[in-house]
Protein backbone atom coordinates (compact mmCIF):
# COMPACT_ATOMS: atom_id res chain seq x y z
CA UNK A 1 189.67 114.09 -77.85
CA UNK A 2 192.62 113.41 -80.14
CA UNK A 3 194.69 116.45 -79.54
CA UNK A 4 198.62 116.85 -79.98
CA UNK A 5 200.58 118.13 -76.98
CA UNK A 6 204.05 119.64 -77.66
CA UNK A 7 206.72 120.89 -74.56
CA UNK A 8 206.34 124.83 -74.29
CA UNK A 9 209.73 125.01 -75.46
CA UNK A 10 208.97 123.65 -78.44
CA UNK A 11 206.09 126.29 -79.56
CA UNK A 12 207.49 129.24 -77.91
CA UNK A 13 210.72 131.14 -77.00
CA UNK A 14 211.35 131.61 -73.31
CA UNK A 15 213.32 134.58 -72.65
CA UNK A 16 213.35 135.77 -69.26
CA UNK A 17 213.99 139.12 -68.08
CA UNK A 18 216.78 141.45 -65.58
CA UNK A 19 217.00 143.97 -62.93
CA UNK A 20 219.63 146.50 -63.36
CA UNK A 21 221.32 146.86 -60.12
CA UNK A 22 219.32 149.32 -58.12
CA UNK A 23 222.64 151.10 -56.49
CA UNK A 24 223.03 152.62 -59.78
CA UNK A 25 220.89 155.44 -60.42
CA UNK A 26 222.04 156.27 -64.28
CA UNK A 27 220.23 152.50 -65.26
CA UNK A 28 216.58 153.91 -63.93
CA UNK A 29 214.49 156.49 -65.18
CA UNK A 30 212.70 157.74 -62.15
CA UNK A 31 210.80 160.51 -63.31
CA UNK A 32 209.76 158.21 -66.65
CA UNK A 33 211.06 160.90 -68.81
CA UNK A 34 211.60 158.15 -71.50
CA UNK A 35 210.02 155.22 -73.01
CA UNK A 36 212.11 152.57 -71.56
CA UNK A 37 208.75 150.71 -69.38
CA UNK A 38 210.07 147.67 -67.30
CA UNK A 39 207.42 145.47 -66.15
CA UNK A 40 207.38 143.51 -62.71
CA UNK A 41 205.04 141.23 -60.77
CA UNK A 42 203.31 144.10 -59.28
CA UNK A 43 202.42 145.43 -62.90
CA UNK A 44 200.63 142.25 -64.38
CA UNK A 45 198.74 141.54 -60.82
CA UNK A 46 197.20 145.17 -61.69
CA UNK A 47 196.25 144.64 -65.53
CA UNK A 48 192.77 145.21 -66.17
CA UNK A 49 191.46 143.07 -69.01
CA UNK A 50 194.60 141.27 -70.75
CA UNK A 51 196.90 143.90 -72.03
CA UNK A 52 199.95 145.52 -70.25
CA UNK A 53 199.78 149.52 -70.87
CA UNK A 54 201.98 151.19 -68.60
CA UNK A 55 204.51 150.24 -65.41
CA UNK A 56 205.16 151.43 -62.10
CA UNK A 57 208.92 151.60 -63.10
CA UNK A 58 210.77 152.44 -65.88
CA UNK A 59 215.40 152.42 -66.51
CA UNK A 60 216.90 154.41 -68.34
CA UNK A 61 218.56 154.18 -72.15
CA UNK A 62 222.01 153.42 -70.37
CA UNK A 63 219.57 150.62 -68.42
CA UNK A 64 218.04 149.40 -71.55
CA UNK A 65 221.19 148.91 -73.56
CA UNK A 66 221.76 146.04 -70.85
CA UNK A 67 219.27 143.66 -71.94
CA UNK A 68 216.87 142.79 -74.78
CA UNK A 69 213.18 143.99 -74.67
CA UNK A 70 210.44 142.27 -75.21
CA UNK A 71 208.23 143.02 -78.35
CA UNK A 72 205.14 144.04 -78.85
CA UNK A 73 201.92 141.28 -78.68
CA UNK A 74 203.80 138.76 -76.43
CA UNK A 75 202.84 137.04 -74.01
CA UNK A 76 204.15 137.97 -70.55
CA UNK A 77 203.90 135.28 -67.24
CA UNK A 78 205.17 135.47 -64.13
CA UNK A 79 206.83 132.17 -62.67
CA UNK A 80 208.74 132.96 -59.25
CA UNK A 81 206.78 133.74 -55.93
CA UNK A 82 203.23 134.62 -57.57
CA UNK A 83 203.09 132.39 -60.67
CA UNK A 84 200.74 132.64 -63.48
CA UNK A 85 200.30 136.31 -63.58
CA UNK A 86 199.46 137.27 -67.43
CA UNK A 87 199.33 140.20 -69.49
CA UNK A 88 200.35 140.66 -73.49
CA UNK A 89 202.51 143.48 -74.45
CA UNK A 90 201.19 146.34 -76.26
CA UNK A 91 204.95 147.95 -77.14
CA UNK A 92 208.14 147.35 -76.67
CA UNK A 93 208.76 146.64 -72.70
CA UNK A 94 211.82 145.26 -70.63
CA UNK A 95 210.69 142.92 -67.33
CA UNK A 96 212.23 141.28 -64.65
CA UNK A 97 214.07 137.88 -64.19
CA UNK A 98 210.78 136.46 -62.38
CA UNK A 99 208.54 137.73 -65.93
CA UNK A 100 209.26 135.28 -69.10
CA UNK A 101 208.25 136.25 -72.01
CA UNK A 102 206.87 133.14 -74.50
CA UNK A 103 206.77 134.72 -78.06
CA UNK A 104 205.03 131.92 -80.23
CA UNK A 105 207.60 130.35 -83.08
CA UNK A 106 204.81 129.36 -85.27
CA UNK A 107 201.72 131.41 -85.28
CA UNK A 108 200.00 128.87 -87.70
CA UNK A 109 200.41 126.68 -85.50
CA UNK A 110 199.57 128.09 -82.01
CA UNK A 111 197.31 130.90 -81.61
CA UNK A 112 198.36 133.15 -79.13
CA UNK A 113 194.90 133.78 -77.72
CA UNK A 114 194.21 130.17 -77.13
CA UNK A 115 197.83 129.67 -75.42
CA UNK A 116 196.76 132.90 -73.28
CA UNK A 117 193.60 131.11 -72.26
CA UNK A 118 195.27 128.00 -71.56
CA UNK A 119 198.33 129.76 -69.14
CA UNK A 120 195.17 131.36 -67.43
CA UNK A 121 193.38 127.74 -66.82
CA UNK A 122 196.69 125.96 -66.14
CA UNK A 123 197.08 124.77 -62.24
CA UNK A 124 199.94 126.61 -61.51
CA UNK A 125 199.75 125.56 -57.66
CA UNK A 126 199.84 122.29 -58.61
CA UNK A 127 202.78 122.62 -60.79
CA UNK A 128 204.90 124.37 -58.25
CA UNK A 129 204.24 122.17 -55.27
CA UNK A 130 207.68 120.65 -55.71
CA UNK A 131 209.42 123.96 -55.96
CA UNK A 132 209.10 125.38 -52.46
CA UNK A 133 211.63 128.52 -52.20
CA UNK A 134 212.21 130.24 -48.89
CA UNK A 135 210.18 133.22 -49.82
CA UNK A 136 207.16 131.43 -52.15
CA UNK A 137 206.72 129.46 -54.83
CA UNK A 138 208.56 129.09 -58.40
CA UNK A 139 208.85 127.28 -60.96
CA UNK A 140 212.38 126.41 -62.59
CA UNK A 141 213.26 127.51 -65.87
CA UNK A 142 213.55 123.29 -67.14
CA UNK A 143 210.36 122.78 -65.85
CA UNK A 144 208.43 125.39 -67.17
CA UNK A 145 209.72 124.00 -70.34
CA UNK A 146 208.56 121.15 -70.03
CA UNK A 147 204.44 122.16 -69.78
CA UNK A 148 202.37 120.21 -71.88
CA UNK A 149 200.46 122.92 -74.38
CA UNK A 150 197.10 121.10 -76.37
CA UNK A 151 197.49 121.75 -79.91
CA UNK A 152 193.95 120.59 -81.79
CA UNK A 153 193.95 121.75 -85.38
CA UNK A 154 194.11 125.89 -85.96
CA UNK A 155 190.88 126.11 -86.93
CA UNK A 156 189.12 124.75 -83.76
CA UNK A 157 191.84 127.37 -81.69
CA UNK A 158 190.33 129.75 -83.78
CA UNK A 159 186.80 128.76 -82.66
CA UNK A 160 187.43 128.28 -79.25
CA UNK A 161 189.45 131.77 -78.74
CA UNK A 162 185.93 132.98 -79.98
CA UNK A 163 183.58 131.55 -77.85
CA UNK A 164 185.63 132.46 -75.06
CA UNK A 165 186.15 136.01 -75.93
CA UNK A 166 182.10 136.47 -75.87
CA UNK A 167 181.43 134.69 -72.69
CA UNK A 168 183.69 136.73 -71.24
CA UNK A 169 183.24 140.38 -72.30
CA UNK A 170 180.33 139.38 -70.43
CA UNK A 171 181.74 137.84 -67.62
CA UNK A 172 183.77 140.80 -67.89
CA UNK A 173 180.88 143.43 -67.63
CA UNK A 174 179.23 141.55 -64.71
CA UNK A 175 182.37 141.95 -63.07
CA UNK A 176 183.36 145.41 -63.57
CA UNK A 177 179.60 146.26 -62.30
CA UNK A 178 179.91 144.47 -59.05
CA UNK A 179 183.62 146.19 -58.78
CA UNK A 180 182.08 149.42 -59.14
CA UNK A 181 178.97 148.58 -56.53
CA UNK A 182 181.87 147.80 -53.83
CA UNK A 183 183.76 151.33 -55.12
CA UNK A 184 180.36 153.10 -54.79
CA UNK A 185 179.73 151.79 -51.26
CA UNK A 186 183.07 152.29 -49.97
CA UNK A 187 182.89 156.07 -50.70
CA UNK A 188 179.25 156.62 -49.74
CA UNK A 189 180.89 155.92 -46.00
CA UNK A 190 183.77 157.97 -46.26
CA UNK A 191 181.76 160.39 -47.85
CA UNK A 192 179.67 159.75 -44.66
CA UNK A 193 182.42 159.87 -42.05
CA UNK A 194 183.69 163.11 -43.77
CA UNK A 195 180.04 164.52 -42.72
CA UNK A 196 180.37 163.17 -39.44
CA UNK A 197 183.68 164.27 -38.45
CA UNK A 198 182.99 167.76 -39.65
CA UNK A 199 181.53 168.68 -36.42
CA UNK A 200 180.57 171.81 -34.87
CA UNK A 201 181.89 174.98 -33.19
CA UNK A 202 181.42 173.39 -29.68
CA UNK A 203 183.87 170.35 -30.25
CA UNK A 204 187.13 171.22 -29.50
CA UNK A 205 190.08 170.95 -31.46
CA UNK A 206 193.16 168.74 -29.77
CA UNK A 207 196.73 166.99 -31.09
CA UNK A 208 196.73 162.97 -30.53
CA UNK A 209 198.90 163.74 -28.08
CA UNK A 210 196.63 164.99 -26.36
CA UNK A 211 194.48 161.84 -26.11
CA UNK A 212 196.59 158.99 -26.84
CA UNK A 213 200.06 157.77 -26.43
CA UNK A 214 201.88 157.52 -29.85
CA UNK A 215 204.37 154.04 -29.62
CA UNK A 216 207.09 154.01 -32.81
CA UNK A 217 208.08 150.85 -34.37
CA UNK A 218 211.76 149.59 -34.34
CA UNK A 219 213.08 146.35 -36.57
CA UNK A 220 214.25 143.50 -34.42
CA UNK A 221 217.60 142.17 -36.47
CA UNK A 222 216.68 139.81 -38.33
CA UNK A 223 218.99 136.68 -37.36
CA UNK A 224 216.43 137.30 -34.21
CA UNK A 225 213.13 136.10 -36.18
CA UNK A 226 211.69 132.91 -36.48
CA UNK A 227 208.36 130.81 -37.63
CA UNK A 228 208.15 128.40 -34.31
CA UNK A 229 206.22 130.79 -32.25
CA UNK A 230 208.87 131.82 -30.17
CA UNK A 231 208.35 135.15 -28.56
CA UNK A 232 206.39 137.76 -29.90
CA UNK A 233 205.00 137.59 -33.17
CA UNK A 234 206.20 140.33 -35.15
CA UNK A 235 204.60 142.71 -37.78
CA UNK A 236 206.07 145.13 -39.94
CA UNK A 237 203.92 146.90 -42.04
CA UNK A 238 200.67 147.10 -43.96
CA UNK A 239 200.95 144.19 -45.70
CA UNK A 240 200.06 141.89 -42.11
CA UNK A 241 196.92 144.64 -42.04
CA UNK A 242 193.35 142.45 -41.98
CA UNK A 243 190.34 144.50 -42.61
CA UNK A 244 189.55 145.76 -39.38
CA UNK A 245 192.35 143.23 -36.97
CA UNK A 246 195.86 142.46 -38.31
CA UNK A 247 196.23 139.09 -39.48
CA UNK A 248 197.48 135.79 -37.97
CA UNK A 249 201.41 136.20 -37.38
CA UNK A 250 203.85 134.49 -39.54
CA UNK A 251 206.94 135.37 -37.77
CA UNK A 252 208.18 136.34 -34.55
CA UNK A 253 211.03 137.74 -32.78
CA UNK A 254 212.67 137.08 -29.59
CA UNK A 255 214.39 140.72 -29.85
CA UNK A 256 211.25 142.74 -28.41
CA UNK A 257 211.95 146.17 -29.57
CA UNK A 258 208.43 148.21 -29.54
CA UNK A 259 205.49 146.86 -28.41
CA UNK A 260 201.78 147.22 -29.40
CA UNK A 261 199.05 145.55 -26.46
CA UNK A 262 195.47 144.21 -27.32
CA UNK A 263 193.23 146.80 -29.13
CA UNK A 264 196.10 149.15 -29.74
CA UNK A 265 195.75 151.07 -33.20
CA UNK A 266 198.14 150.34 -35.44
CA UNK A 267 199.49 153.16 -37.84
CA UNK A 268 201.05 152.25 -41.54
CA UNK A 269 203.90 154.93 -41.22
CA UNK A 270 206.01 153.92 -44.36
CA UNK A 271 204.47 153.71 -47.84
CA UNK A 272 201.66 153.46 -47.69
CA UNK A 273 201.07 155.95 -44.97
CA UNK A 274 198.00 156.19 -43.03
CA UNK A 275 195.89 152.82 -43.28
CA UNK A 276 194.84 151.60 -39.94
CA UNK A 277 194.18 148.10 -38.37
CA UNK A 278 193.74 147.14 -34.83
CA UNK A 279 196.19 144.46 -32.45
CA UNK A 280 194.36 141.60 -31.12
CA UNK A 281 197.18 140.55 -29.11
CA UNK A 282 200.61 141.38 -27.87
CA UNK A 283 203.04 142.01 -30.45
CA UNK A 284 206.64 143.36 -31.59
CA UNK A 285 206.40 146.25 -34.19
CA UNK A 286 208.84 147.02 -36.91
CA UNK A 287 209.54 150.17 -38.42
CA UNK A 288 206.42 150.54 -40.98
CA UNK A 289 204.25 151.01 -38.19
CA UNK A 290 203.23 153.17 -34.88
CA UNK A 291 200.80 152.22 -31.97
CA UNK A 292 198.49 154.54 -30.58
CA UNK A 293 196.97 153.98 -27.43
CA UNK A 294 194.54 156.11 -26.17
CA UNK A 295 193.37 157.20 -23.05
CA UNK A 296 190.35 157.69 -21.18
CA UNK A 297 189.87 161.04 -22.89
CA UNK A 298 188.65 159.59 -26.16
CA UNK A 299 186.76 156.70 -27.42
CA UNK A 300 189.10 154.32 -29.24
CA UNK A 301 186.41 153.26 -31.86
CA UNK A 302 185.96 157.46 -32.65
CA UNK A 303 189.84 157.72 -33.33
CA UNK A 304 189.85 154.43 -35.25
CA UNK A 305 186.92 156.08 -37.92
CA UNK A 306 188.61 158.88 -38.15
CA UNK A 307 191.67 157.47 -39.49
CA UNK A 308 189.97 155.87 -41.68
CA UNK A 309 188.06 159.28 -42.38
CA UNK A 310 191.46 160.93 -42.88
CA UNK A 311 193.82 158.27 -44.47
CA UNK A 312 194.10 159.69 -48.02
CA UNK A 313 194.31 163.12 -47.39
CA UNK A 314 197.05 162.29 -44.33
CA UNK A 315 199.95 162.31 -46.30
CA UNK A 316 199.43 166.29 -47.28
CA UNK A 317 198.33 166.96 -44.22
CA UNK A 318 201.39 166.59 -42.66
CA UNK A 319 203.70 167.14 -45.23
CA UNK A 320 205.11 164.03 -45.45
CA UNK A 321 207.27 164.78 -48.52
CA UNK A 322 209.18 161.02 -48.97
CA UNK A 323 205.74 159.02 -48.23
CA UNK A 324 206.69 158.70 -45.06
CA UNK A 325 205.14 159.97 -41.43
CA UNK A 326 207.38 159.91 -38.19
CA UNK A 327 205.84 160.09 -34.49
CA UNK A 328 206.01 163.88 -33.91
CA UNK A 329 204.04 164.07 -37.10
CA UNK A 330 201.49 161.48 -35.94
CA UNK A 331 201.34 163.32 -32.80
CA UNK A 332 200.80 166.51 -33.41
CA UNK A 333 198.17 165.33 -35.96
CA UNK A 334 194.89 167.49 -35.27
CA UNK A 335 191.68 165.49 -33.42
CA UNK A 336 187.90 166.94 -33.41
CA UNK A 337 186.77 166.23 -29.54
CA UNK A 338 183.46 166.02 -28.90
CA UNK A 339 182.19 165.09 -25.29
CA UNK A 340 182.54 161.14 -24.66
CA UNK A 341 178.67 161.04 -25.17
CA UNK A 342 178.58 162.57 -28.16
CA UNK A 343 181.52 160.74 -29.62
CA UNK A 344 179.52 157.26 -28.29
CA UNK A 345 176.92 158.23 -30.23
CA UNK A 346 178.70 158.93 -33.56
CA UNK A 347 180.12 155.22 -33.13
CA UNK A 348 177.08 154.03 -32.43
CA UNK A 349 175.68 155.49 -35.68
CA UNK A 350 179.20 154.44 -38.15
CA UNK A 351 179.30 151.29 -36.57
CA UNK A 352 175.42 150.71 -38.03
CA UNK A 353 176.29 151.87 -41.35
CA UNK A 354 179.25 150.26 -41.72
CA UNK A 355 177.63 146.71 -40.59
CA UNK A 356 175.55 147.30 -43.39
CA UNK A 357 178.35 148.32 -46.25
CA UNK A 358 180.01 145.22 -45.18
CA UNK A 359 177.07 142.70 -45.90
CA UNK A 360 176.30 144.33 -49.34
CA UNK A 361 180.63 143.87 -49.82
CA UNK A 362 180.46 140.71 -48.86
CA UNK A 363 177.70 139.63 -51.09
CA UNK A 364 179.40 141.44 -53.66
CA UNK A 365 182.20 139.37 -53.15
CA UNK A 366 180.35 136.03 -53.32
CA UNK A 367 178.87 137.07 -56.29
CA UNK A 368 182.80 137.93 -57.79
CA UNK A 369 183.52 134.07 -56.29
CA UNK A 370 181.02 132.96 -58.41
CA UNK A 371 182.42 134.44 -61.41
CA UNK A 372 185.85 133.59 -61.30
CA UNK A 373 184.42 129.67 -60.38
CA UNK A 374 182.47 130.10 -63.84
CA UNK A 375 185.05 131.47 -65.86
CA UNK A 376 187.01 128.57 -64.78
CA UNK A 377 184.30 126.03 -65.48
CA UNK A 378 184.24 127.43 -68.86
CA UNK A 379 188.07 127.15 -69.27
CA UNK A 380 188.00 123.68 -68.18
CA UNK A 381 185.13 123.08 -70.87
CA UNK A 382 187.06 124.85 -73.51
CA UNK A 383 190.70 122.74 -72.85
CA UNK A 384 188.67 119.22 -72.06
CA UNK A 385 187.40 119.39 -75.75
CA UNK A 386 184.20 120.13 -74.58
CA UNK A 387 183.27 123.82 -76.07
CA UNK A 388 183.93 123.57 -79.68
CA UNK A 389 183.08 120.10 -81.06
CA UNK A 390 185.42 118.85 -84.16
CA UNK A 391 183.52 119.24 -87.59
């Protein structure tokens, strides 16, 4: 395989974006009354196929008149913390300083497609490993310069842009039917705990106060943290949630503020509100979440599902206004009591149901495992010269 390789900089511009200082309200458009999108990690780890459409965020005109935008049908990739995030423009958009934007110089030269497909097989990890920041990974501007893009003659870009596009609009389809088999599952049990937790006219109607003792979280300063294990470990919101137990600790504090104990429930009180997880050990909560721990008037498993029963109608229901819930909130929150018998039983029955949800999700995500392994097979195939033979 006799193919040219040129330095990214050499077949593309690399124009990175800014953030206009967030203290000044006149630079962002909150209420995206303009046109002005600006794009951030967040928004290409959410595109859906391989165009960006809209963004979480937008700035204002006085905002825009800051920096240059990107044009339309360029290729956007993320380099700092999460690398090798990709999307292509559809319009004119403005981005971060962790986006770069890598408009092609010589479109007879490089097809964009085939560059796109390359950035997606590229070994990103690898790349980085030398370029450990405090808070992730990232690559330097002079390095990502320096990446080696293949160029083999237009024509065989051409023909390997196309063979990839039709293996994977089926990959593609495979994918977004498994995607919706998970989606489809997921609300067949809420649907299912939303039955359950209807009840009758015989259960009786209490606050969580009631039942439980409602424990809110407090930030430890943060000169107080560490990563050596020493004293508690400390969580802070739902980002450390697991699916059912929060995750392994990556920090901890030796300023104990508020506590959570073993099998507490753990409350996301701060955007997002309402998810739930469940402490497997002792631990130092931060201001994102609450603890509840309940007594011996409810069954802890009962008030767990119907959290998750309730979680995204629990904003409204207690008019949390700034996506935000507070402990009199979360304690005055209503409860359907049933007798401890009664409530065994429903637990007994979720529990059943949701053991099976979770074997059909995770054989739906083996199946997804084994996409995204062929995908890149066939990526590997395509850049080793092995896809599209020379005439």
């Amino acid at each position: 395989m006799n193919w040219e390789y040129k330095d990214l900089i050499d077949v593309c511009e690399i124009n990175l974006g800014k953030t206009p200082s967030r203290s000044n309200k006149k630079l962002w458009d909150i209420n995206k009354i303009g046109n002005n999108k600006w794009a951030s990690i967040a928004d290409l780890t959410k595109v859906k196929g391989r165009y960006l459409s809209d963004t979480k965020e937008y700035i204002s005109d006085e905002g825009a008149k800051l920096f240059n935008y990107v044009k339309p049908n360029t290729i956007l990739m993320s380099f700092k913390l999460s690398i090798g995030k990709l999307a292509i423009t559809k319009e004119k958009i403005y981005t971060n300083e962790a986006i770069v934007a890598l408009p092609i110089k010589n479109n007879k030269e490089l097809n964009q497609d085939f560059l796109y497909y390359y950035l997606e097989f590229y070994d990103w990890e690898k790349e980085s490993e030398n370029d450990v920041k405090v808070k992730g990974k990232t690559l330097n501007k002079d390095k990502l310069k320096k990446i080696k893009i293949p160029l083999p003659p237009f024509p065989i870009q051409q023909k390997i842009v196309e063979k990839l596009d039709t293996i994977f609009v089926e990959i593609d389809k495979a994918t977004a039917a498994i995607e919706a088999n998970v989606k489809n599952a997921e609300a067949l049990f809420k649907n299912y705990l939303k039955k359950t937790y209807k009840g009758d006219k015989n259960w009786k109607i209490v606050t969580l106060r009631d039942v439980s003792k409602v424990i809110a979280g407090q930030s430890p300063k943060g000169t107080n943290y560490n990563k050596e294990g020493k004293g508690l470990p400390f969580y802070q919101g739902k980002k450390d949630f697991g699916d059912r137990y929060i995750n392994i600790p990556t920090v901890w504090t030796t300023e104990i503020t508020k506590e959570a104990i073993k099998e507490d429930i753990l409350i996301s009180v701060r955007a997002p509100v309402g998810p739930v997880n469940i402490a497997n050990e002792h631990i130092c909560i931060g201001r994102g979440l609450a603890a509840i721990r309940t007594t011996d008037k409810i069954n802890k498993e009962y008030l767990f599902n119907y959290f998750l029963k309730i979680e995204k109608e629990l904003v409204s229901n207690v008019g949390a206004v700034f996506n935000s819930i507070n402990k009199t909130q979360i304690e005055n929150l209503k409860i359907p009591l049933p007798n401890l018998t009664i409530q065994q039983d429903i637990v007994s029955k979720i529990n059943k149901i949701s053991s099976e949800v979770n074997k059909l999700n995770n054989l739906h995500k083996n199946k997804l495992s084994d996409l995204v392994f062929f995908k890149q097979s066939i990526l590997k195939q395509a850049f080793n010269g092995e896809l599209v033979k020379a005439a």
